[in-house]
N, C-alpha and C. Protein backbone atom coordinates (compact mmCIF):
# COMPACT_ATOMS: atom_id res chain seq x y z
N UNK A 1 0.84 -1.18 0.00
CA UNK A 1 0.00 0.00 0.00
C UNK A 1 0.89 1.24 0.00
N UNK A 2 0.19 2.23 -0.52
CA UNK A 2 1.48 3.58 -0.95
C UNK A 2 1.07 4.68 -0.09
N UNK A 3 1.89 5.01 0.50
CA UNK A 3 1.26 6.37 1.58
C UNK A 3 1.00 7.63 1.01
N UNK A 4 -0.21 8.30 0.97
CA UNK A 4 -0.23 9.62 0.37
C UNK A 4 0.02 10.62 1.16
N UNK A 5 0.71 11.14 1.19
CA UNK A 5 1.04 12.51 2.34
C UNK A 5 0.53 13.69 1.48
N UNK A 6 0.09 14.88 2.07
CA UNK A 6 -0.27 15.88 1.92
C UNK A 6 0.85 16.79 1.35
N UNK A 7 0.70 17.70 0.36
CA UNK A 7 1.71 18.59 -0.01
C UNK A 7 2.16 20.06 1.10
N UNK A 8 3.08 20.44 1.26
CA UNK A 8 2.68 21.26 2.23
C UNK A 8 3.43 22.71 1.86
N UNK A 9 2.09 22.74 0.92
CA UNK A 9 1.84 24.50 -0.19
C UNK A 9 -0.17 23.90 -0.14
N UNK A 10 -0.18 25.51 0.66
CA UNK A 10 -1.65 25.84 0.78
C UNK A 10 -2.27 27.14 -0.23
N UNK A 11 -3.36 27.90 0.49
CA UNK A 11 -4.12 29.02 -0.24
C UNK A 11 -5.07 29.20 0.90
N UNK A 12 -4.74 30.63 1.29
CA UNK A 12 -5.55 31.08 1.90
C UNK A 12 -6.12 32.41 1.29
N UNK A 13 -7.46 32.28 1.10
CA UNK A 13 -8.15 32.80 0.30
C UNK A 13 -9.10 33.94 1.20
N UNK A 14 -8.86 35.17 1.56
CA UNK A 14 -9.80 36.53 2.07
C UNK A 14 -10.44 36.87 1.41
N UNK A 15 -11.56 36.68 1.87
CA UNK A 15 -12.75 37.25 0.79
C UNK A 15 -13.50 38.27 1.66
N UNK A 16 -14.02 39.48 1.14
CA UNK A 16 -14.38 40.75 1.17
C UNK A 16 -14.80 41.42 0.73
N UNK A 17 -15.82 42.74 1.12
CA UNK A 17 -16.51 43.49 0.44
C UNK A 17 -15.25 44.48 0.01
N UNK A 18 -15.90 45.34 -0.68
CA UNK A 18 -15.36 47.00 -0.87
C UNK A 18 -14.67 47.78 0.30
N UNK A 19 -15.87 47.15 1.26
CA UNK A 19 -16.11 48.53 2.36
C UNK A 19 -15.15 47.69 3.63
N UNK A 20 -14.43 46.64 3.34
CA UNK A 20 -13.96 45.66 4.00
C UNK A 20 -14.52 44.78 4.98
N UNK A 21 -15.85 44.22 4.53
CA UNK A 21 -16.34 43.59 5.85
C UNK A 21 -15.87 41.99 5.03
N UNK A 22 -15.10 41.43 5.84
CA UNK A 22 -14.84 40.05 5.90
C UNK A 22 -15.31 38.74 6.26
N UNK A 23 -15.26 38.20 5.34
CA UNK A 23 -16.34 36.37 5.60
C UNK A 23 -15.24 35.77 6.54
N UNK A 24 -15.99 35.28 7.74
CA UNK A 24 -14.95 34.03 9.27
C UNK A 24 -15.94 32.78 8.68
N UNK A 25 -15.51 31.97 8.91
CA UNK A 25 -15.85 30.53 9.34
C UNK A 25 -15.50 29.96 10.16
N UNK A 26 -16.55 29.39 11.17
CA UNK A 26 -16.36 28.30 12.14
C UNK A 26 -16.22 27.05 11.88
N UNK A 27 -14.50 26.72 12.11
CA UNK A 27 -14.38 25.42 12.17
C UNK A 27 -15.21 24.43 12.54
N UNK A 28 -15.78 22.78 12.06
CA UNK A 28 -16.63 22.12 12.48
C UNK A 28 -16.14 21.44 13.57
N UNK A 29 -15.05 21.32 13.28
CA UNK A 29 -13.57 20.26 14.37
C UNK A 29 -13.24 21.06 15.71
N UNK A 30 -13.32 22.22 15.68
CA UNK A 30 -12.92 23.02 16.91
C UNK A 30 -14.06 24.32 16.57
N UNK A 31 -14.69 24.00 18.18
CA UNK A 31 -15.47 25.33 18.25
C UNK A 31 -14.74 26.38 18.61
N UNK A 32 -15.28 27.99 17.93
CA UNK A 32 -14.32 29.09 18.37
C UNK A 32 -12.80 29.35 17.84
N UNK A 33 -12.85 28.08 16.67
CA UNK A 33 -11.46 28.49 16.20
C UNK A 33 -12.44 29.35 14.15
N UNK A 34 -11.90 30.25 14.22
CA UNK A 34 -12.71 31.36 13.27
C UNK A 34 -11.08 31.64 11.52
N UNK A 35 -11.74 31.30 10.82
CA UNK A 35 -10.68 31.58 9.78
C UNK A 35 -11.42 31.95 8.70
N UNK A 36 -10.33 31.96 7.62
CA UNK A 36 -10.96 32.39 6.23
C UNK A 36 -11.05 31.11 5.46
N UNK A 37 -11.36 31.53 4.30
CA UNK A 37 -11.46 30.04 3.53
C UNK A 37 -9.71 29.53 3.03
N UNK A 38 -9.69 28.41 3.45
CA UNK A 38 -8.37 27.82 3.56
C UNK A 38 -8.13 26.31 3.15
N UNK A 39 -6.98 25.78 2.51
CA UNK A 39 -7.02 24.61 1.91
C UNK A 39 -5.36 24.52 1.50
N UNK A 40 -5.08 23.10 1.35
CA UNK A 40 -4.11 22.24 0.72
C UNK A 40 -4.40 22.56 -0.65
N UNK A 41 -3.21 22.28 -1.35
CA UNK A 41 -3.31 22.09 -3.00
C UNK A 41 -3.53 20.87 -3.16
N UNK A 42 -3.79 20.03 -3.95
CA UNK A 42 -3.97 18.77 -4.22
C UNK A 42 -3.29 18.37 -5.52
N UNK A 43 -2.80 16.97 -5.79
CA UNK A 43 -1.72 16.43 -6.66
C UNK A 43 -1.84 17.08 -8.21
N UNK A 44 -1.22 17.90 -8.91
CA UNK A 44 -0.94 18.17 -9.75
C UNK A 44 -1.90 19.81 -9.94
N UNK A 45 -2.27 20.32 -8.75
CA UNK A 45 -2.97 21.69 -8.54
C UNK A 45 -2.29 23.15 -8.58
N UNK A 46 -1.98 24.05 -8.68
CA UNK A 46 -1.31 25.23 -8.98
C UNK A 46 -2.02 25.95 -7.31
N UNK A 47 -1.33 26.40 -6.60
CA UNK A 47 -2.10 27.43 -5.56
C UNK A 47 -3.02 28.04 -6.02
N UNK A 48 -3.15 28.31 -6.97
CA UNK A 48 -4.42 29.47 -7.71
C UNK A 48 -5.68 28.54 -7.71
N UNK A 49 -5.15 27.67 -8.48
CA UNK A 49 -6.24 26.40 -8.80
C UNK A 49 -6.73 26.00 -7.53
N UNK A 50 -5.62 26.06 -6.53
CA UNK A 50 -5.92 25.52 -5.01
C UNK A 50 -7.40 26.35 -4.78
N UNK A 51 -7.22 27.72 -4.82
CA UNK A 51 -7.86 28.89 -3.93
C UNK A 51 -9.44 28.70 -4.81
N UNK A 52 -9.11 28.39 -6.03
CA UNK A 52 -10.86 28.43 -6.42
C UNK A 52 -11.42 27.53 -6.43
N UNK A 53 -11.11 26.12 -6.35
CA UNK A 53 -11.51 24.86 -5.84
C UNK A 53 -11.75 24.98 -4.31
N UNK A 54 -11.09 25.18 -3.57
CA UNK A 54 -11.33 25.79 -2.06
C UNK A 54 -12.57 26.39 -1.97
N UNK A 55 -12.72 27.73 -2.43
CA UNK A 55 -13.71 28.95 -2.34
C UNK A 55 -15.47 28.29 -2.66
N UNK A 56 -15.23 27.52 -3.87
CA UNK A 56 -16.51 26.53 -3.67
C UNK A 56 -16.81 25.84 -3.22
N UNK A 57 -15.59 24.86 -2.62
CA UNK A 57 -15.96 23.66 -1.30
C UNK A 57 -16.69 24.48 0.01
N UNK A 58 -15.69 25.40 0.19
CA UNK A 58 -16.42 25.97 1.15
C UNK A 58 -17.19 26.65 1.51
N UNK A 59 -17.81 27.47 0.08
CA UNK A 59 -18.26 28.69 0.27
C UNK A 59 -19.86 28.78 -0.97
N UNK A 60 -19.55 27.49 -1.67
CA UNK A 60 -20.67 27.90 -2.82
C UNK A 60 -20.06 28.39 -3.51
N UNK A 61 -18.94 29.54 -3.44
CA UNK A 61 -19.38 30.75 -4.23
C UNK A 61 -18.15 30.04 -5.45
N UNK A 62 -18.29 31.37 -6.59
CA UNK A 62 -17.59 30.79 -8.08
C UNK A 62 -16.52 31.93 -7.77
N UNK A 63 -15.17 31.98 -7.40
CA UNK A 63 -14.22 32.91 -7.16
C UNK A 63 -14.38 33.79 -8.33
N UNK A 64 -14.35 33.00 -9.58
CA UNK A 64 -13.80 33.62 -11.07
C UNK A 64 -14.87 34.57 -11.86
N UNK A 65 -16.32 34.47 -10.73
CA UNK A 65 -17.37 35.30 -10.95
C UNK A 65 -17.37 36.59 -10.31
N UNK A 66 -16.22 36.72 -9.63
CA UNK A 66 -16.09 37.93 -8.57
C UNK A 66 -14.30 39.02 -9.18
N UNK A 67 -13.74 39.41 -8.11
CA UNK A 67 -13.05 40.01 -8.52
C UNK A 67 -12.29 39.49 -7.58
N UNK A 68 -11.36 38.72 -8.12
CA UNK A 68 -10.28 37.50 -7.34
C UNK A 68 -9.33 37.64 -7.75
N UNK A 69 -7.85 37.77 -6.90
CA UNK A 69 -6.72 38.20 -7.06
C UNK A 69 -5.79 37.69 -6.41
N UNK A 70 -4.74 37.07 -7.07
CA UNK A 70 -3.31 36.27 -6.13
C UNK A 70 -2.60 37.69 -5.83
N UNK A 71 -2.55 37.33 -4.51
CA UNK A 71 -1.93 39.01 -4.10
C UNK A 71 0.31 38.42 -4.27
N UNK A 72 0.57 37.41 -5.00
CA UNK A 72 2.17 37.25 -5.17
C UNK A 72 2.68 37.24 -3.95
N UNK A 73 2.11 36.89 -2.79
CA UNK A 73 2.17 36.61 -1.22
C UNK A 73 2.38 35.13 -0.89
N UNK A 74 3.44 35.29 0.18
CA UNK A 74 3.09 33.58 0.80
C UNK A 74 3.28 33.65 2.31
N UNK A 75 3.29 33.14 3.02
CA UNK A 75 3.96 32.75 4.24
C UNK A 75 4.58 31.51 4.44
N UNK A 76 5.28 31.09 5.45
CA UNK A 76 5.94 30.23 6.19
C UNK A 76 5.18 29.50 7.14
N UNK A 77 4.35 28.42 7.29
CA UNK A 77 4.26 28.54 8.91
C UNK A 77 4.74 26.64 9.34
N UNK A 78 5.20 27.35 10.66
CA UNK A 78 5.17 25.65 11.07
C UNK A 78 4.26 24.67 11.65
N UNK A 79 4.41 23.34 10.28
CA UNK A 79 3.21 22.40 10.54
C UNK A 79 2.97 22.17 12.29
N UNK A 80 1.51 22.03 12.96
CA UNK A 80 1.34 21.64 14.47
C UNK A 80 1.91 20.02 14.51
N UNK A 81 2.69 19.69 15.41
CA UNK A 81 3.38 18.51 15.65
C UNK A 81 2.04 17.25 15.56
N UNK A 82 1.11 17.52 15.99
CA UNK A 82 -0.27 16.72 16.09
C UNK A 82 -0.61 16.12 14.07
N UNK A 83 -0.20 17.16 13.59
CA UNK A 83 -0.60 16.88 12.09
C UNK A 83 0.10 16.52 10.80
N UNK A 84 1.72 16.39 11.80
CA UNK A 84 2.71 16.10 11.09
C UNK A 84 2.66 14.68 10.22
N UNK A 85 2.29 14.02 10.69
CA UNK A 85 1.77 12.48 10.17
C UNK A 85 0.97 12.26 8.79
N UNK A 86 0.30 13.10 8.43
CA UNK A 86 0.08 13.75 7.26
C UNK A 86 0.90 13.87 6.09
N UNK A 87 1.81 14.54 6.75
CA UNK A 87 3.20 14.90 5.56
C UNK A 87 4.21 14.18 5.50
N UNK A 88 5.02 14.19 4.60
CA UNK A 88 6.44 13.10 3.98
C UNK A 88 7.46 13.15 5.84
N UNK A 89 7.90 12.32 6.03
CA UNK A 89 8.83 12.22 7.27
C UNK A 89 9.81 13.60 6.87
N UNK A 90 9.70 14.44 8.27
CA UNK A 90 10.76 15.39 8.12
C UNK A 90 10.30 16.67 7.50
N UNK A 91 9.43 16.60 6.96
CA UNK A 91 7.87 17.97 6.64
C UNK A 91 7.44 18.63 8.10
N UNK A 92 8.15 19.87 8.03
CA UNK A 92 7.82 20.71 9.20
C UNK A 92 7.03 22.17 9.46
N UNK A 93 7.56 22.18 7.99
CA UNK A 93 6.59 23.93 7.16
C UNK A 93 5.84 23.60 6.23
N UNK A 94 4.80 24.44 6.44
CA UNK A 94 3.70 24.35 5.26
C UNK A 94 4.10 26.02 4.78
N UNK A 95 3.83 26.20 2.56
CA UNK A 95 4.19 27.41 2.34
C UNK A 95 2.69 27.70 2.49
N UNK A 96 2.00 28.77 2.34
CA UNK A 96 0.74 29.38 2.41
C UNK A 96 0.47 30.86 1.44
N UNK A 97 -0.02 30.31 0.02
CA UNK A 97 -0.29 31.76 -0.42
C UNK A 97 -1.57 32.46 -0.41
N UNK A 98 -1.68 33.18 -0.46
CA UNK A 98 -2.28 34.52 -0.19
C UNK A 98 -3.27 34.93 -1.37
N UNK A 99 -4.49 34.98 -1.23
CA UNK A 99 -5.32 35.39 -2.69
C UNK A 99 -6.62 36.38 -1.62
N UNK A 100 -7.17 37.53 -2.80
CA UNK A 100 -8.10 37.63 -2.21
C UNK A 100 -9.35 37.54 -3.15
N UNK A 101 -10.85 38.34 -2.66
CA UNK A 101 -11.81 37.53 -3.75
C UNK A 101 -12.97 38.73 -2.50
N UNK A 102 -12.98 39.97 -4.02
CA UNK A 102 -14.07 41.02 -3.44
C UNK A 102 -14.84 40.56 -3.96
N UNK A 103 -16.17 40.73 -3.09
CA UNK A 103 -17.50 40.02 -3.46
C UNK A 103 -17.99 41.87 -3.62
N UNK A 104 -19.29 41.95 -4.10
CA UNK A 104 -19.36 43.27 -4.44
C UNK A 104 -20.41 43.61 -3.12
N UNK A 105 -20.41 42.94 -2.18
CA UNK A 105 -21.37 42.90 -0.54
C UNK A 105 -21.62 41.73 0.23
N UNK A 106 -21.59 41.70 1.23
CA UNK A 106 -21.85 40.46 2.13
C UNK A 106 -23.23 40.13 1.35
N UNK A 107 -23.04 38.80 1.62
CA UNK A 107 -23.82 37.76 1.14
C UNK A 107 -23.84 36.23 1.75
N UNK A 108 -24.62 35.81 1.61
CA UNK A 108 -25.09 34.50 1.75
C UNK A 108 -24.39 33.78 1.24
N UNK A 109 -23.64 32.06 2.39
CA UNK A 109 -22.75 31.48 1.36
C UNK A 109 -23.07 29.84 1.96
N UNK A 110 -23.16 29.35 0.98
CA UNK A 110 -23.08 27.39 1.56
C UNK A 110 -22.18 26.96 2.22
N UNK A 111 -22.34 26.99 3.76
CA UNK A 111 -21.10 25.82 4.46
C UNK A 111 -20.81 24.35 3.67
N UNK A 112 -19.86 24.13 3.61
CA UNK A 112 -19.51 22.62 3.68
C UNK A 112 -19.41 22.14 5.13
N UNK A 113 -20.60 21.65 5.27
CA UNK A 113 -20.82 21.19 6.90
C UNK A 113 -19.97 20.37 7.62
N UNK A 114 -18.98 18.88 7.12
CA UNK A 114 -17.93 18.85 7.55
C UNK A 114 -16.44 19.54 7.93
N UNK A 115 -16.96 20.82 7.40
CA UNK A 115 -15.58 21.81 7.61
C UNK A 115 -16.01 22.72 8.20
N UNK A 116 -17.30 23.50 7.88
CA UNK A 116 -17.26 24.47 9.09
C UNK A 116 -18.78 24.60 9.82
N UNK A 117 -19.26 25.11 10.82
CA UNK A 117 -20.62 25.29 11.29
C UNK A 117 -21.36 26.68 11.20
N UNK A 118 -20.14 27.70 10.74
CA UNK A 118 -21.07 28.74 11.15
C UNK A 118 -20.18 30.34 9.75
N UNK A 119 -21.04 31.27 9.64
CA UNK A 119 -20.36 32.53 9.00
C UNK A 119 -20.59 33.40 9.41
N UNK A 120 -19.51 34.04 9.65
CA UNK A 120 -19.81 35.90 9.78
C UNK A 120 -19.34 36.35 9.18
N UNK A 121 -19.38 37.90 8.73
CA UNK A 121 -19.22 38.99 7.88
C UNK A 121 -18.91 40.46 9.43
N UNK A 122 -17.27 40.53 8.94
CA UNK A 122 -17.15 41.20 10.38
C UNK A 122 -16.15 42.33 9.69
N UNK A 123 -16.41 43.68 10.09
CA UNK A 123 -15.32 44.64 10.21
C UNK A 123 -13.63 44.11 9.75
N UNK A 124 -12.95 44.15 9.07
CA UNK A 124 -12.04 43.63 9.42
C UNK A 124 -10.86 43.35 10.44
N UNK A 125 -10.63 44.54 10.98
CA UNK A 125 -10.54 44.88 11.92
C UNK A 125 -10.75 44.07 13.25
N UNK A 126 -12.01 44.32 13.26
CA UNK A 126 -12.47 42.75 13.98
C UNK A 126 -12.37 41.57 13.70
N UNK A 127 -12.06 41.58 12.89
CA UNK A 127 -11.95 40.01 11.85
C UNK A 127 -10.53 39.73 12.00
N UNK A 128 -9.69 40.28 12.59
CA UNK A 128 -8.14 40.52 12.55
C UNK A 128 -8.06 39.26 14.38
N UNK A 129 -9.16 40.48 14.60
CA UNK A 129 -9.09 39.53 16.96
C UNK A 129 -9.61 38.53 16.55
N UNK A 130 -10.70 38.07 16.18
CA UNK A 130 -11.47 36.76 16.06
C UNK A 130 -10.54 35.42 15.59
N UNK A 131 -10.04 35.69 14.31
CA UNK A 131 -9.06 34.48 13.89
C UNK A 131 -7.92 34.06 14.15
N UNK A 132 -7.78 32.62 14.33
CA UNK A 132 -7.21 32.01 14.87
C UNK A 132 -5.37 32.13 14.50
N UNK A 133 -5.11 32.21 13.48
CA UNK A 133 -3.76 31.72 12.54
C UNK A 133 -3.50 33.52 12.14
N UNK A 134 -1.64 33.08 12.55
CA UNK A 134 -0.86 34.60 12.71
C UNK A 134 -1.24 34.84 11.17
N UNK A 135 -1.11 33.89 10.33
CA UNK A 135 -1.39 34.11 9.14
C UNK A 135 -2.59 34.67 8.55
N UNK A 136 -3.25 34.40 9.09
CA UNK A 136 -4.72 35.03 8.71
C UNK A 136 -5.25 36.18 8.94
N UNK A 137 -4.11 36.88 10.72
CA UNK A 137 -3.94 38.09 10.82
C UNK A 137 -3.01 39.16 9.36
N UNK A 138 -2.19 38.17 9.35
CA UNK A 138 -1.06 38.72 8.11
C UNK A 138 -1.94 39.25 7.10
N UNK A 139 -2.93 38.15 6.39
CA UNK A 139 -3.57 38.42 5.03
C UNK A 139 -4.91 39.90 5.66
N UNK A 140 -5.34 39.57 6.84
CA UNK A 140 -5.84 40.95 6.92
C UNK A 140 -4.93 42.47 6.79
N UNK A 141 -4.05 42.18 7.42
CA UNK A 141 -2.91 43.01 7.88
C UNK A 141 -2.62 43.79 6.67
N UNK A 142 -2.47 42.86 5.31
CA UNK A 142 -1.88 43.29 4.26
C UNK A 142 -3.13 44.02 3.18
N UNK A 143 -4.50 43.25 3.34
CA UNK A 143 -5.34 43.73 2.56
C UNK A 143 -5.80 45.19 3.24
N UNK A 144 -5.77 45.44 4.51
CA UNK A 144 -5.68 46.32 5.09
C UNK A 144 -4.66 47.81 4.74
N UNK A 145 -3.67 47.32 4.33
CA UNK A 145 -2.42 48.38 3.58
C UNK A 145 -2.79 48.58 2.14
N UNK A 146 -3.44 47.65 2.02
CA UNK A 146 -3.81 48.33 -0.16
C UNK A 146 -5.02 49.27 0.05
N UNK A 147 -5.00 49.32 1.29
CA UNK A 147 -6.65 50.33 1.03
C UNK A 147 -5.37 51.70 2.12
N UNK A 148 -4.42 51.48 2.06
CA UNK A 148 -3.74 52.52 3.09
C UNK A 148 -4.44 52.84 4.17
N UNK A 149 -4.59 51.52 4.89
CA UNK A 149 -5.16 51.46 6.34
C UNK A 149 -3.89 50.73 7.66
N UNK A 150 -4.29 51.06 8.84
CA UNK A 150 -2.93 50.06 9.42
C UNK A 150 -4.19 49.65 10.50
N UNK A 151 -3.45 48.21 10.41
CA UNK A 151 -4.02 46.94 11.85
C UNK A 151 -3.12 47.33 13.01
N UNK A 152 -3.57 47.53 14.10
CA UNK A 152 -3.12 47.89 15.28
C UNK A 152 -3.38 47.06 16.54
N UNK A 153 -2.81 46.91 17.40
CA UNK A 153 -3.16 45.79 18.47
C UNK A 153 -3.50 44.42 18.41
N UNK A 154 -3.07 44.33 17.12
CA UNK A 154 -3.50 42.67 16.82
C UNK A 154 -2.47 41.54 17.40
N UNK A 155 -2.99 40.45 18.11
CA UNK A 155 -1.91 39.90 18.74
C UNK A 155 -1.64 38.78 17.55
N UNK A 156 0.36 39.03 16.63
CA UNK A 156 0.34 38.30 15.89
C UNK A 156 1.66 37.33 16.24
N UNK A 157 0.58 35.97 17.54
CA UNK A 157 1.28 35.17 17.88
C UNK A 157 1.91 34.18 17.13
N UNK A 158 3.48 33.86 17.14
CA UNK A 158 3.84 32.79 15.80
C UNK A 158 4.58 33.27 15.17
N UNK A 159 4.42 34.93 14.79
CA UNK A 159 5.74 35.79 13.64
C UNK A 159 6.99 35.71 14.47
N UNK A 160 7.61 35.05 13.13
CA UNK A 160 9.72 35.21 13.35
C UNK A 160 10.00 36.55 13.04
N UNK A 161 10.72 36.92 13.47
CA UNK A 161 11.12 38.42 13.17
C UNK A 161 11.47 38.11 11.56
N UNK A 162 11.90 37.34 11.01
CA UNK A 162 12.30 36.68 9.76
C UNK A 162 10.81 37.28 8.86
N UNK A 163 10.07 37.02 9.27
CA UNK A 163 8.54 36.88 8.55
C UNK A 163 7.67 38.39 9.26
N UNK A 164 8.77 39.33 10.16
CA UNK A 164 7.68 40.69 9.88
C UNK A 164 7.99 41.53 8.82
């Protein structure tokens, strides 16, 4: 039997109005842990390809019907020791790129009920305290600077000085 391990290059995908109010999802696996739409690439997938295959698993929605953009972003982060088993022996970082996807207003979106239980549409700002992953602060952090805005007080537990 052949072991499939997970690749470890993701897509994390922020999706947002104009006016910046941001879609959270509640994890189904952990209550209170709040993110954006997020995913693995899968065998022979491009990150891009990752993020709009993602965006409909999780979301209903059609990325390529909106105004969706690889922001040429990635991060670093290190895999949780619990999930390492997953990946090839000796797989310790997952890369993570960065896309976003303006919807033209909050809206209504289909959970994939094994992945998450719940949505909000929050300030971003607020959407910055709520989620879980330094990274997810990052992709606010940054969509936050193209509108020449700054995130302030956000606790972004996990950054190497390497990665501010």
């Amino acid at each position: 039997m052949t072991q499939h391990y997970k690749t470890p290059v993701s897509a994390l995908i922020l999706i947002h109005t104009p006016d910046l109010q941001v879609l959270l999802l509640e994890r189904a696996d952990k209550a209170g842990f709040w993110q954006s739409v997020t995913g693995s690439i899968e065998a022979g997938e491009t990150p891009y390809q990752a993020a709009i295959r993602e965006v409909k698993e999780e979301t209903g929605l059609d990325a390529l019907a909106y105004d969706f953009q690889d922001w040429q972003a990635s991060n670093i982060y290190e895999i949780y020791p619990h999930w390492r088993h997953r990946y090839a022996p000796g797989v310790t970082e997952n890369t993570e790129h960065l896309f976003g996807l303006c919807l033209p207003s909050a809206m209504a979106v289909t959970l994939a009920p094994d992945e998450h239980t719940r949505y909000e549409w929050l300030d971003w700002r607020e959407a910055a305290k709520k989620v879980f992953s330094w990274t997810n602060v990052d992709a606010l952090r940054r969509m936050g600077e193209k509108h020449n805005l700054v995130l302030s007080g956000t606790n972004m537990i996990g950054i190497q000085s390497n990665q501010l």
